[in-house]
N, C-alpha and C. Protein backbone atom coordinates (compact mmCIF):
# COMPACT_ATOMS: atom_id res chain seq x y z
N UNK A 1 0.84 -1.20 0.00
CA UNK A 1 0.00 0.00 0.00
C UNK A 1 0.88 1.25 0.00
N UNK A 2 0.41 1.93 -0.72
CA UNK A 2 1.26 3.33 -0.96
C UNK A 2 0.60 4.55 0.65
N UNK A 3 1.14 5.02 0.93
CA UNK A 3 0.66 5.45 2.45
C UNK A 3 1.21 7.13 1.64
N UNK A 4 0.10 8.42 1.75
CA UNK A 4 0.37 9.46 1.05
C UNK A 4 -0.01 10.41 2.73
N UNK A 5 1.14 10.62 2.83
CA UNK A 5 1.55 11.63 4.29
C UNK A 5 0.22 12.82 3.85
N UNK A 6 0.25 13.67 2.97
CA UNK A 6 -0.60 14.48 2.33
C UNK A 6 -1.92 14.39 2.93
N UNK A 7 -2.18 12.76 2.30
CA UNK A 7 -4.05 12.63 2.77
C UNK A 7 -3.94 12.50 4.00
N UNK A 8 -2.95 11.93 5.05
CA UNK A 8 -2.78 11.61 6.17
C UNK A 8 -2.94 13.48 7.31
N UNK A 9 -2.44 14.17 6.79
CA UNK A 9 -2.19 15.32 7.01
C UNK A 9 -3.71 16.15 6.91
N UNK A 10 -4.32 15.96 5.56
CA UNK A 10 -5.58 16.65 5.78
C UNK A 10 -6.56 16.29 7.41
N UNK A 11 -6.64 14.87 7.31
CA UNK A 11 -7.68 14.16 7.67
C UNK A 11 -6.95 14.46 9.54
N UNK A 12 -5.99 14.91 9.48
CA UNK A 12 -5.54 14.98 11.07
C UNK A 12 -5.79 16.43 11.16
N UNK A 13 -5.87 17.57 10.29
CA UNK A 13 -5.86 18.91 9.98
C UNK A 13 -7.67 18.93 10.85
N UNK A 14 -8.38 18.17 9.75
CA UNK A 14 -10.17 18.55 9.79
C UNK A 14 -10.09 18.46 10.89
N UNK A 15 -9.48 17.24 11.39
CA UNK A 15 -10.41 16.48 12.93
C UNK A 15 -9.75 17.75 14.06
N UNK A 16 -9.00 18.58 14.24
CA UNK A 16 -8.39 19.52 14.99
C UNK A 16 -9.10 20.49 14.26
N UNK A 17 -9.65 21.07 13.78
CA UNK A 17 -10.69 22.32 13.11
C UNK A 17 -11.79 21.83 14.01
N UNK A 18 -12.82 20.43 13.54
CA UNK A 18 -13.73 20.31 13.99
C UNK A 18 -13.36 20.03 15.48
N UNK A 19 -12.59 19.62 16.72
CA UNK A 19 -12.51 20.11 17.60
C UNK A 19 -12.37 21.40 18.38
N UNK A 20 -11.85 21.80 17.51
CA UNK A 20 -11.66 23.25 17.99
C UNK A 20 -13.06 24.08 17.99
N UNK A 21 -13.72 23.92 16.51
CA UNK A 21 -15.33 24.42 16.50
C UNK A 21 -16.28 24.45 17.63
N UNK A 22 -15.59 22.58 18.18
CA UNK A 22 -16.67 22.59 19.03
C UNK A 22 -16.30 22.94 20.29
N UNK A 23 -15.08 23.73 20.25
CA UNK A 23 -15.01 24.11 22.10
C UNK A 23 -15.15 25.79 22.01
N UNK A 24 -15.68 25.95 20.61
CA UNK A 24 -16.02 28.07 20.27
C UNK A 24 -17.56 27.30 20.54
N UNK A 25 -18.01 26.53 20.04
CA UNK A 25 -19.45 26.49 20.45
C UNK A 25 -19.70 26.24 21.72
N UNK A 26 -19.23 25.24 22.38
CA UNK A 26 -19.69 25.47 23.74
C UNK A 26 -18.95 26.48 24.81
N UNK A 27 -18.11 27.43 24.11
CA UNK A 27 -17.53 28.53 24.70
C UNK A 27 -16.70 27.95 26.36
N UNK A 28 -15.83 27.03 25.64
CA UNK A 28 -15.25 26.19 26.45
C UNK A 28 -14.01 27.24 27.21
N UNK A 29 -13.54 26.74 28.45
CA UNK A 29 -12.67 27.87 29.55
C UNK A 29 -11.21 27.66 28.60
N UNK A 30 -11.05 25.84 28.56
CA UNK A 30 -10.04 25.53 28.59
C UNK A 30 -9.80 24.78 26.31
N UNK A 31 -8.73 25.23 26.52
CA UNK A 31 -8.58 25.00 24.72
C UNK A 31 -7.84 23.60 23.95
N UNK A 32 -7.82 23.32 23.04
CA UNK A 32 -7.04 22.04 22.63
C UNK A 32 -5.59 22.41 22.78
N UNK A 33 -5.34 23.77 23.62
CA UNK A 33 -3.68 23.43 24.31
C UNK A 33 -3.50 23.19 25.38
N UNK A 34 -4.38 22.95 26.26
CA UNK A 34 -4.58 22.02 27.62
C UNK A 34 -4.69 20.63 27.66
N UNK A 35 -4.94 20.34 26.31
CA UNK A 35 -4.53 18.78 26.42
C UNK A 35 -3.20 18.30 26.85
N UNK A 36 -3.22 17.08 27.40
CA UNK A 36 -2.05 16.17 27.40
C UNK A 36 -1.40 15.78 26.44
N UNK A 37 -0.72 15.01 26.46
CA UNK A 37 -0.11 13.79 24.77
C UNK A 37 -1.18 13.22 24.60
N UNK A 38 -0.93 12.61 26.02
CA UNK A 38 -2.12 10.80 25.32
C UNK A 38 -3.68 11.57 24.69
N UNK A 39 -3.56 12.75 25.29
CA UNK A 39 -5.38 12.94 25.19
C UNK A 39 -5.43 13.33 23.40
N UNK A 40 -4.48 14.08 22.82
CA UNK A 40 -3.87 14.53 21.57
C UNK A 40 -3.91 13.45 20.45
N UNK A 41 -3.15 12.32 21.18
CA UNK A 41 -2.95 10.66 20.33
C UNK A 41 -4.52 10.69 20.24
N UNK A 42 -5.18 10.67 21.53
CA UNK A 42 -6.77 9.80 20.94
C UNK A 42 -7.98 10.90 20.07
N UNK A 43 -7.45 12.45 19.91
CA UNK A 43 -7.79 13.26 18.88
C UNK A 43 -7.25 12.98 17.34
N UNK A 44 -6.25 13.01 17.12
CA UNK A 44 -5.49 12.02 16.42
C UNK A 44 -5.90 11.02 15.75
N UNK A 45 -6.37 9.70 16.53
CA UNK A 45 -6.91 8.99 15.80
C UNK A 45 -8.59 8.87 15.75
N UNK A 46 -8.82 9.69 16.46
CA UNK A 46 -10.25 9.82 16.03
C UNK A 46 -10.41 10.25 14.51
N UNK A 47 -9.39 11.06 14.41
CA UNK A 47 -9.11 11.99 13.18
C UNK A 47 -8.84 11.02 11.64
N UNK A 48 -8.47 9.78 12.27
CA UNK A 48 -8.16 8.92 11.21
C UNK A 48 -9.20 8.01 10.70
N UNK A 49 -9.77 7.20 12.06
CA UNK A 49 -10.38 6.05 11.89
C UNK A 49 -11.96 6.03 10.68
N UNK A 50 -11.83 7.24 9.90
CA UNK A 50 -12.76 7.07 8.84
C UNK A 50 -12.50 6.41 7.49
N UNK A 51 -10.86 6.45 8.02
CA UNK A 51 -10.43 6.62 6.35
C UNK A 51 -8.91 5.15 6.79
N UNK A 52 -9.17 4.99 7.89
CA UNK A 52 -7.67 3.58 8.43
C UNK A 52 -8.10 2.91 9.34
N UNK A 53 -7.62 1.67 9.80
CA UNK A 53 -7.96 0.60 10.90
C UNK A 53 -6.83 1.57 12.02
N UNK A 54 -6.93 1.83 13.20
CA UNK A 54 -6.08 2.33 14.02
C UNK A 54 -5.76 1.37 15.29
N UNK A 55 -4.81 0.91 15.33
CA UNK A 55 -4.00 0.42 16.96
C UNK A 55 -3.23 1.31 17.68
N UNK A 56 -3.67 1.43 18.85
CA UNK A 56 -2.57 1.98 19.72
C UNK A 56 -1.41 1.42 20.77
N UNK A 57 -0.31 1.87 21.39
CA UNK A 57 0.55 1.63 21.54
C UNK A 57 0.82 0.26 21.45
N UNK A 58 1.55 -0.10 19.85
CA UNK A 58 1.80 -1.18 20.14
C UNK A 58 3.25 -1.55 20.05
N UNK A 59 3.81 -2.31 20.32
CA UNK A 59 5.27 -2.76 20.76
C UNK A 59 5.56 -3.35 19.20
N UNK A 60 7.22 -2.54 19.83
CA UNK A 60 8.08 -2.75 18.65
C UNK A 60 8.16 -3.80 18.27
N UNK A 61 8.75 -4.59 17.19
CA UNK A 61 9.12 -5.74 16.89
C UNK A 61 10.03 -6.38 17.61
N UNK A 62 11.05 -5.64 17.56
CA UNK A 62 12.38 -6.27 17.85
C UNK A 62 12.44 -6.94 19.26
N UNK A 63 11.52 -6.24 20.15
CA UNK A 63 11.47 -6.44 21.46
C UNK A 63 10.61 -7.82 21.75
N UNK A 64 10.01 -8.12 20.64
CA UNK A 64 9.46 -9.99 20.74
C UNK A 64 10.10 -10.55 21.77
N UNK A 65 9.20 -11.01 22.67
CA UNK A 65 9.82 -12.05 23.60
C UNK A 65 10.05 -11.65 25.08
N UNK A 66 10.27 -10.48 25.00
CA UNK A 66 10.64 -9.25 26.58
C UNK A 66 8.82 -9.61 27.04
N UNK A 67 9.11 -9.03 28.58
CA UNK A 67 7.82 -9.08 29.30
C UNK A 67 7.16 -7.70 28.40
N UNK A 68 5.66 -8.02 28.75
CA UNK A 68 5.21 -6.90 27.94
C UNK A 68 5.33 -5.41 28.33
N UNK A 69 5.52 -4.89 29.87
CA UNK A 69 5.89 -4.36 30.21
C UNK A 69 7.46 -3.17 29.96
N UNK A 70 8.19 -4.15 29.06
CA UNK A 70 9.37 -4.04 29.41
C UNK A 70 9.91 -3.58 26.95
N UNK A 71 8.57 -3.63 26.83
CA UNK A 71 8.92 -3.61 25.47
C UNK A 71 8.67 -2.24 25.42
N UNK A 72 9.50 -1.44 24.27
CA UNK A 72 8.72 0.40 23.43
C UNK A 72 7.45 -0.03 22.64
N UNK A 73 7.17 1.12 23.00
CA UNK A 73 5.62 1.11 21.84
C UNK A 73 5.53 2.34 20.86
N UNK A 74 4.95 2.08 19.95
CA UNK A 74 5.12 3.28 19.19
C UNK A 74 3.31 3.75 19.33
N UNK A 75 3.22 4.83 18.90
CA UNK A 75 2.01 5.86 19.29
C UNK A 75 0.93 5.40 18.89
N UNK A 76 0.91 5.27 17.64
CA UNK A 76 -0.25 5.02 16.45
C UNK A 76 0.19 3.91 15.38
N UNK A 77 -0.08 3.10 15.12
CA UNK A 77 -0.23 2.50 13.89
C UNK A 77 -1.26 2.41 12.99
N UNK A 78 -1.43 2.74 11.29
CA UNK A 78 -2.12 2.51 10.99
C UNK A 78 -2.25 1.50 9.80
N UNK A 79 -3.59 0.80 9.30
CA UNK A 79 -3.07 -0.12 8.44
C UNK A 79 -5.07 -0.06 7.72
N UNK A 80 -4.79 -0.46 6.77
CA UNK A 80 -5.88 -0.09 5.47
C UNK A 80 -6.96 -0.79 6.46
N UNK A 81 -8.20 0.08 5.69
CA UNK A 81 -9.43 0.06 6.31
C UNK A 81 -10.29 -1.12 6.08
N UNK A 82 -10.37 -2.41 7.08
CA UNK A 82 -11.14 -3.36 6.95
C UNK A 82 -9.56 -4.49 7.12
N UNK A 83 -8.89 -4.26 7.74
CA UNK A 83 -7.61 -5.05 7.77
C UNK A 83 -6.77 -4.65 8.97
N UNK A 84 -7.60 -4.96 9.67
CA UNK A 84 -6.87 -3.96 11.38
C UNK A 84 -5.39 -5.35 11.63
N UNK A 85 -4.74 -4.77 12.31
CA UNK A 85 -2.89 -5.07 12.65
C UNK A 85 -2.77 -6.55 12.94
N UNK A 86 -1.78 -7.65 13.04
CA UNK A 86 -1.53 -8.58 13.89
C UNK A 86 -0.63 -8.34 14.02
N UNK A 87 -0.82 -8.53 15.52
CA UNK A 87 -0.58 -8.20 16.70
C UNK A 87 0.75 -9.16 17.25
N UNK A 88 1.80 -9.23 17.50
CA UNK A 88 2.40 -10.64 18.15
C UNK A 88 2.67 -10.32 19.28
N UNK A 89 1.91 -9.61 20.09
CA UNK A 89 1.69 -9.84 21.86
C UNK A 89 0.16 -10.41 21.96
N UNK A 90 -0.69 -10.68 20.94
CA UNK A 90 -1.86 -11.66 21.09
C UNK A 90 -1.52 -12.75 20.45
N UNK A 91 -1.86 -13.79 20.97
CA UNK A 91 -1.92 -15.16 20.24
C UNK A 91 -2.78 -15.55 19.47
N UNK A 92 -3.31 -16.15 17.78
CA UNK A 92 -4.58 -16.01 17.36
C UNK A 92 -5.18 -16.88 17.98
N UNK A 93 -6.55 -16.44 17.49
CA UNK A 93 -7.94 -17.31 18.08
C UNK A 93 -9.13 -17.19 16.87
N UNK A 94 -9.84 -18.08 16.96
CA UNK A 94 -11.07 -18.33 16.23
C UNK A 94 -11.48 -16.54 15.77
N UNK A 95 -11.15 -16.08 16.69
CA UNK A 95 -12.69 -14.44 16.49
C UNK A 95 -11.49 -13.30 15.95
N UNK A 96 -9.68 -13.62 15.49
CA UNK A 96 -9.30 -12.87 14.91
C UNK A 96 -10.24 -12.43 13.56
N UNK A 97 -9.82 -11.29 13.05
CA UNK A 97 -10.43 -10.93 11.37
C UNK A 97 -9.61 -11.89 10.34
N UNK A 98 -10.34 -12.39 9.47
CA UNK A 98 -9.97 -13.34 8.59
C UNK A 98 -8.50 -12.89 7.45
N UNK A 99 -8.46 -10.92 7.85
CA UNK A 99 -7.13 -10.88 6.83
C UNK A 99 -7.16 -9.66 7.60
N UNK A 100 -5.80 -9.92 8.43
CA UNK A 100 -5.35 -8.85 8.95
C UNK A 100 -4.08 -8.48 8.58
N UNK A 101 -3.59 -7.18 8.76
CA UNK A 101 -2.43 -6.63 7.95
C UNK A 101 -1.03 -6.98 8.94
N UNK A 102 -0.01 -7.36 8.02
CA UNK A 102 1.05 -7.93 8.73
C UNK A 102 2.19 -6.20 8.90
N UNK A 103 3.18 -6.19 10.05
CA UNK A 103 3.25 -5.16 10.50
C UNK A 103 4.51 -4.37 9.00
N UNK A 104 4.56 -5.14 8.38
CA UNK A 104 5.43 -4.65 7.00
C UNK A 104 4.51 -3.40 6.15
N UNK A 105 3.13 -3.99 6.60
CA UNK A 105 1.95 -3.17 5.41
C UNK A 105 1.95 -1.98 6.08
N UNK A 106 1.90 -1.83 7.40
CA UNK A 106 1.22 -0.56 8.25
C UNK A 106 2.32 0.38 7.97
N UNK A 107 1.50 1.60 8.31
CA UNK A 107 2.25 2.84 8.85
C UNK A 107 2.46 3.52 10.02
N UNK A 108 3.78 3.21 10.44
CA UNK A 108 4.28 3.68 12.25
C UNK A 108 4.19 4.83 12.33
N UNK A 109 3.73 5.42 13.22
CA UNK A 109 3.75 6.92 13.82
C UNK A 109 3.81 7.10 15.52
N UNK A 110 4.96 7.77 15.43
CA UNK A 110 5.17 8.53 16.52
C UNK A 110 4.44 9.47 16.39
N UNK A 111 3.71 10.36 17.82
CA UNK A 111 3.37 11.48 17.42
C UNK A 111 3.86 12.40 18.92
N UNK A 112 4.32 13.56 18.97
CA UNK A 112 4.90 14.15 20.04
C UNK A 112 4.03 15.56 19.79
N UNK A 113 3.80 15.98 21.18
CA UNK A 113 3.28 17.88 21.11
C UNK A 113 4.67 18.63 21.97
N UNK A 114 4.10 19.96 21.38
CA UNK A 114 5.03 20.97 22.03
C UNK A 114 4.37 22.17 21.47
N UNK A 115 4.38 22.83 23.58
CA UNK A 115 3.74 23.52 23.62
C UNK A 115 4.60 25.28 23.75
N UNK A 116 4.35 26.24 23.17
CA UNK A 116 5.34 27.56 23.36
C UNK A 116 4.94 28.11 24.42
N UNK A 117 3.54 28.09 25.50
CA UNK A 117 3.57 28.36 26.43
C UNK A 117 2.93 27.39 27.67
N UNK A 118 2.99 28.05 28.51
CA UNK A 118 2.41 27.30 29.92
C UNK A 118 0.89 27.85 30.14
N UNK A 119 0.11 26.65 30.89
CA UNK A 119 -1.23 27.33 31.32
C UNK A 119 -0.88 28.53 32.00
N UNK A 120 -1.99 29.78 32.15
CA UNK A 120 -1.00 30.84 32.76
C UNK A 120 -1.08 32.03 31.61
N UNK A 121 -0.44 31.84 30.45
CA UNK A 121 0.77 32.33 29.92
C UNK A 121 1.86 32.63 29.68
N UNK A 122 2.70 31.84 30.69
CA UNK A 122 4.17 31.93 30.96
C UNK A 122 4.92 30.89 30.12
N UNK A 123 5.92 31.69 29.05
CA UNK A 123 6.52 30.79 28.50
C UNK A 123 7.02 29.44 28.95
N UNK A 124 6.94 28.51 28.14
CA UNK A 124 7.64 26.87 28.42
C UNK A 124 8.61 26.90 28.14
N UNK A 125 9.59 26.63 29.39
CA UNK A 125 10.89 26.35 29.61
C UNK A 125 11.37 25.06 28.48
N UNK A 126 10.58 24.56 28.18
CA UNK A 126 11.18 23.12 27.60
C UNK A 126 10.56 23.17 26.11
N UNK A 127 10.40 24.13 25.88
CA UNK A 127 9.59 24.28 24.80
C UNK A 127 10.83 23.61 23.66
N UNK A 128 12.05 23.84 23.66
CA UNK A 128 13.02 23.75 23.16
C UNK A 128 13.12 22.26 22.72
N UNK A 129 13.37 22.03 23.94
CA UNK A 129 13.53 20.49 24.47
C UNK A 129 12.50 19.45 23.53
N UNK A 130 11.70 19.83 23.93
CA UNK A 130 10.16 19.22 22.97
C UNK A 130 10.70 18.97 21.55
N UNK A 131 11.16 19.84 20.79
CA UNK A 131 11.92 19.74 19.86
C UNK A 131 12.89 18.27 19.48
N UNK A 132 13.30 18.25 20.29
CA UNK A 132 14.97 17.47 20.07
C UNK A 132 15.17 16.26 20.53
N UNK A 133 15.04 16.24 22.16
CA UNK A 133 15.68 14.70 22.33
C UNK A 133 14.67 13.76 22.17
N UNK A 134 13.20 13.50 23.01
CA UNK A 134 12.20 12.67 23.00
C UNK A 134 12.11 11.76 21.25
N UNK A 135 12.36 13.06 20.24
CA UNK A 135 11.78 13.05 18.83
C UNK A 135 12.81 12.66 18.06
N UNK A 136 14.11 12.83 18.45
CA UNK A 136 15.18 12.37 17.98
C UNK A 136 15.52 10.68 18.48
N UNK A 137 14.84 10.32 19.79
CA UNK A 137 14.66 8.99 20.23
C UNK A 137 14.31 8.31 19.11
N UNK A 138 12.61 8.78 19.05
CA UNK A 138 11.85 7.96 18.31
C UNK A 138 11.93 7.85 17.48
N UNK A 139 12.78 8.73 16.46
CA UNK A 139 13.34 8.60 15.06
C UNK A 139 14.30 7.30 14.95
N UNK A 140 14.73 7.19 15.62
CA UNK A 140 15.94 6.18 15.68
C UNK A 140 15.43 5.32 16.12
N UNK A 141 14.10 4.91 17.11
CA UNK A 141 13.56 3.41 17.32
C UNK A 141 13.36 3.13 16.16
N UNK A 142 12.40 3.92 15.37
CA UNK A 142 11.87 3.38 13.87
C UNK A 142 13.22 2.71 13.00
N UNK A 143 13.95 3.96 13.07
CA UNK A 143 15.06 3.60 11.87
C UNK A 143 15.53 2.21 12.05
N UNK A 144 15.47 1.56 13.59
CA UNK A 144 16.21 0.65 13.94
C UNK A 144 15.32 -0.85 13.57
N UNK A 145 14.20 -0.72 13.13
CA UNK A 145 13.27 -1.80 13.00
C UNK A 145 12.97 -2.05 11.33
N UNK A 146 13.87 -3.11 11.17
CA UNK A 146 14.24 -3.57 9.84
C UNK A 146 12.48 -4.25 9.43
N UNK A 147 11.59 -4.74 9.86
CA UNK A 147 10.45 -5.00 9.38
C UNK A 147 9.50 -3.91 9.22
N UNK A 148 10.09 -2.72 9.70
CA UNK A 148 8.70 -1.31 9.80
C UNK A 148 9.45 -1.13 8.09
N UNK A 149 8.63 -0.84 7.07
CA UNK A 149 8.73 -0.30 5.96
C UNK A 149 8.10 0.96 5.90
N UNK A 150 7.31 1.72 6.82
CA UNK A 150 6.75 2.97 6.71
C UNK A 150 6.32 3.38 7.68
N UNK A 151 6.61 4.48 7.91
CA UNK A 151 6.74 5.00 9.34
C UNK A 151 6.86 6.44 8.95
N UNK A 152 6.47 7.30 10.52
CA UNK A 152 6.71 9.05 10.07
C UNK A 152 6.45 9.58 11.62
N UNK A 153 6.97 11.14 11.56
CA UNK A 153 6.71 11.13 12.59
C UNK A 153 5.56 12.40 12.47
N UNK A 154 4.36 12.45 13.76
CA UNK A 154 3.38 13.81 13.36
C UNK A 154 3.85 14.57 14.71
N UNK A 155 4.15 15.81 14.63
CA UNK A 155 3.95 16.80 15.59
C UNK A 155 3.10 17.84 15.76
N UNK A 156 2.84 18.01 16.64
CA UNK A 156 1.56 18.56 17.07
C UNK A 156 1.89 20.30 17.78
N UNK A 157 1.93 21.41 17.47
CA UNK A 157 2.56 22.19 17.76
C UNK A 157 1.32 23.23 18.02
N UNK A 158 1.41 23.75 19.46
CA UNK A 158 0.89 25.04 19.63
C UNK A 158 1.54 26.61 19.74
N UNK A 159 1.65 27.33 19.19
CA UNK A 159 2.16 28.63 19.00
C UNK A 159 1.55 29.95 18.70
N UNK A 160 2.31 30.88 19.02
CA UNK A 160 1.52 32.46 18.93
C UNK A 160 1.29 32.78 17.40
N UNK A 161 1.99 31.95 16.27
CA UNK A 161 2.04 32.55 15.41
C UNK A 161 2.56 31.67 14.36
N UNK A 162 2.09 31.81 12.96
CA UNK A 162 2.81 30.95 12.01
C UNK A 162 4.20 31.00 12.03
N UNK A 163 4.70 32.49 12.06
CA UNK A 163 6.01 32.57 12.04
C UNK A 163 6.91 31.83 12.77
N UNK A 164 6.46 31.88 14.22
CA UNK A 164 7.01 31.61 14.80
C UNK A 164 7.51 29.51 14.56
N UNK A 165 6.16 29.01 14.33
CA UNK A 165 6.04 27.71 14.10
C UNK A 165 7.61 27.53 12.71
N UNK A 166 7.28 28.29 11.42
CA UNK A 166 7.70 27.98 10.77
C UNK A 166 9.34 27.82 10.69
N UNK A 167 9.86 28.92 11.21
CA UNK A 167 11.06 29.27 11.85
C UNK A 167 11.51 27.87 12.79
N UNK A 168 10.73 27.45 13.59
CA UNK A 168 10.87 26.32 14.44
C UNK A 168 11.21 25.09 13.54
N UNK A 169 10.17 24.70 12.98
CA UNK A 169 10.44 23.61 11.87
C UNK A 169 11.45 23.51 10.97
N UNK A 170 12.12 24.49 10.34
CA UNK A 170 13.34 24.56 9.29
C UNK A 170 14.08 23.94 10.78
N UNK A 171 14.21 25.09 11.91
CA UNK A 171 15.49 24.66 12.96
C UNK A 171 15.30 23.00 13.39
N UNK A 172 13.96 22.46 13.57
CA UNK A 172 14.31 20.96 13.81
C UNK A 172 14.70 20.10 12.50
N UNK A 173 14.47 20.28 11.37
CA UNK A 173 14.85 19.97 10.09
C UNK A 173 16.28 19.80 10.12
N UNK A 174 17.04 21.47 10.38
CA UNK A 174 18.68 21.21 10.72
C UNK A 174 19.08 20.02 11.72
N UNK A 175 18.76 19.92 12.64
CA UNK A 175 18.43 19.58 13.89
C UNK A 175 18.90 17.88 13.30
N UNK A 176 18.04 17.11 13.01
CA UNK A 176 18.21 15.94 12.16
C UNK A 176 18.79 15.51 11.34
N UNK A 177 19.07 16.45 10.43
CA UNK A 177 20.45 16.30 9.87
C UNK A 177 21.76 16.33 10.18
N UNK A 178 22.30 17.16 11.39
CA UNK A 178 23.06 17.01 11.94
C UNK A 178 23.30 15.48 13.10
N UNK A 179 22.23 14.92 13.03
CA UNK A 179 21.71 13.76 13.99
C UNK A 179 22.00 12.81 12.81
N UNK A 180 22.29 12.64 11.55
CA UNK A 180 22.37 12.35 10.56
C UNK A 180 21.06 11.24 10.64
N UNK A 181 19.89 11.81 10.94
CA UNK A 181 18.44 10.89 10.78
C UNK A 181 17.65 11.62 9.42
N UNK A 182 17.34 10.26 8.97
CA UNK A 182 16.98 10.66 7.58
C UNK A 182 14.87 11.05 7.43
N UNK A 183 14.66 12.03 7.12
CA UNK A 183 13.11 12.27 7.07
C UNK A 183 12.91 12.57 5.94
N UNK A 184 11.66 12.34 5.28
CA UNK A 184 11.30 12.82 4.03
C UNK A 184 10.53 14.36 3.86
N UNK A 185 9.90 14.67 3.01
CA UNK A 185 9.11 16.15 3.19
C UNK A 185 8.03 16.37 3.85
N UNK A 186 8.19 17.17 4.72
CA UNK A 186 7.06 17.38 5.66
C UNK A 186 5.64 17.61 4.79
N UNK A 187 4.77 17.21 5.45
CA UNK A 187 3.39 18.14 5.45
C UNK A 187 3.03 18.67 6.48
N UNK A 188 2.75 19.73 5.68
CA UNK A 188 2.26 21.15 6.98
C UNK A 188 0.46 21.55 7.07
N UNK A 189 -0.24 21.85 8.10
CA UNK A 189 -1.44 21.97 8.27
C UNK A 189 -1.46 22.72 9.33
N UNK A 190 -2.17 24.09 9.67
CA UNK A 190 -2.08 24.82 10.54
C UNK A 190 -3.89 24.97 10.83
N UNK A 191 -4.20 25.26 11.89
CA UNK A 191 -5.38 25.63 12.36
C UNK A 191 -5.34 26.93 13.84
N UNK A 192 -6.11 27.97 13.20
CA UNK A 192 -6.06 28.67 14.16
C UNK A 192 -6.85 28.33 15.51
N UNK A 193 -6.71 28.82 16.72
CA UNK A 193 -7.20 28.64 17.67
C UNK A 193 -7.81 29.84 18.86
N UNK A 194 -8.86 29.60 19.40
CA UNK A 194 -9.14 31.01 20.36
C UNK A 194 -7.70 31.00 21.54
N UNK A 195 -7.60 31.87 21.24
CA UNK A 195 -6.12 32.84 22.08
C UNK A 195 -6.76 32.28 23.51
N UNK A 196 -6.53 31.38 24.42
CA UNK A 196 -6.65 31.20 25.83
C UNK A 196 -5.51 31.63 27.05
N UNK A 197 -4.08 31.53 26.28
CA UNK A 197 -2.99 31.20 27.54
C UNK A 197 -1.49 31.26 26.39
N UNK A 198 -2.37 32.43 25.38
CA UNK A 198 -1.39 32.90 24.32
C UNK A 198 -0.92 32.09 22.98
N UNK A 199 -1.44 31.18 22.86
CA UNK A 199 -1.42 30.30 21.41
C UNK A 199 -2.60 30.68 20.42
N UNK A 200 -2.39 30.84 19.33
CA UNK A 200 -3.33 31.65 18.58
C UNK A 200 -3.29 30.34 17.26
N UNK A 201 -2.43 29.51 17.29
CA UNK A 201 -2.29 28.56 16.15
C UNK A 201 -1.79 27.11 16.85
N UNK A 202 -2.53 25.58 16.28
CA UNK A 202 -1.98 24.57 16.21
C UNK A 202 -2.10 23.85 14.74
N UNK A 203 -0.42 23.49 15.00
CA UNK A 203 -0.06 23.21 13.59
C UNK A 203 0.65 21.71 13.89
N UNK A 204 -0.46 20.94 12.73
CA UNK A 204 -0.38 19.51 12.59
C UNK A 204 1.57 19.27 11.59
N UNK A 205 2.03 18.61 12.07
CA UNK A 205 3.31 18.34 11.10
C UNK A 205 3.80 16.88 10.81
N UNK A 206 3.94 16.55 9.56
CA UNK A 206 4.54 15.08 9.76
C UNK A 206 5.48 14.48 8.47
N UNK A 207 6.18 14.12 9.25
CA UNK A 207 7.61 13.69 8.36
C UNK A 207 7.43 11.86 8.10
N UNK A 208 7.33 11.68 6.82
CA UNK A 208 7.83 10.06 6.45
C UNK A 208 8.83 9.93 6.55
N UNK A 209 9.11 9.14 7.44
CA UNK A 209 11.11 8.27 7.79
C UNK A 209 11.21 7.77 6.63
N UNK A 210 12.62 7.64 6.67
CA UNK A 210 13.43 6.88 5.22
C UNK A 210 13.97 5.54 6.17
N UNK A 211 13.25 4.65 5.86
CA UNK A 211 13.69 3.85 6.82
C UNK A 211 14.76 3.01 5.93
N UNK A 212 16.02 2.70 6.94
CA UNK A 212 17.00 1.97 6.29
C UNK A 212 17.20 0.61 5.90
């Protein structure tokens, strides 16, 4: 299956518009930059599951055999619609789906946020940080899993301003290259947001790995 970051990008774009709509309609206190990660991941794939089969955190390959506890998981996987994942931390049984997608077909995604300020309004100290090491990890779990054939990573970015976002993105771009981790061309999707605690924009981003 050809996996097009593009359509992947719209369909994560709408579902963050139509959330956002609905917290101007119910004239909500708190905004989609008070979310958590995990709460973000399950916006995320709400955002998908019209158009992909979605699993969440599921464990790497390589780690087969470790307690389950003790394995990485990656964020999101997705795999064509009517062909949800197998799994090898379940064992099959009679009531699996009769053709499920083996983990070569799917598409891995990490997905990480970063936020430019604090509830409050007080800039985030780590805003930086968010950037670099966590995302530079997970670049390199993927790269390291010779059965993932497609994989990417989405970031989730709240900020005062396009500028500011865009400026950010070229610098993590450098950022990876100097990490000598290989990404393909981003897609970009921005959605404005009601100004709560100084973010006026969240901008969907996601890079296809070149996996080695």
């Amino acid at each position: 299956m050809f996996w097009d970051t593009s359509n992947l990008a719209d369909a994560l774009a709408a579902a963050f518009v139509e959330a956002e709509q609905a917290l101007r309609e119910e004239q909500a206190v708190y905004g989609l930059d008070t979310l958590d990660e995990l709460k973000l991941h399950q916006l995320a794939a709400r955002g998908l599951t019209a158009k992909y089969e979605i699993a969440g955190e599921v464990h790497y390959l390589s780690s087969a055999g470790r307690k389950l506890t003790h394995r990485q998981r990656c964020d999101l996987v997705l795999t064509p619609k009517g062909r949800p994942l197998k799994l090898d931390s379940k064992p099959p049984d009679l009531f699996d789906p009769p053709d499920q997608a083996e983990p070569a077909e799917a598409f891995w995604l990490e997905v990480k946020s970063a936020y430019q300020f604090r509830e409050g309004g007080s800039a985030h100290g780590g805003y930086g940080a968010q950037w670099r090491t966590a995302i530079v990890e997970d670049l390199r779990k993927m790269e390291a899993e010779p059965l993932i054939h497609h994989a990417g990573l989405l970031l989730i970015v709240f900020t005062e301003s396009q500028a500011i976002v865009e400026k950010d993105l070229e610098l993590f771009e450098d950022h990876l290259v100097r990490k000598e981790l290989l990404a393909g061309f981003r897609q970009v999707r921005h959605t404005p947001i009601l100004d709560r605690m100084g973010h006026r924009l969240c901008t969907i981003a996601i890079w296809p790995t070149v996996q080695r």
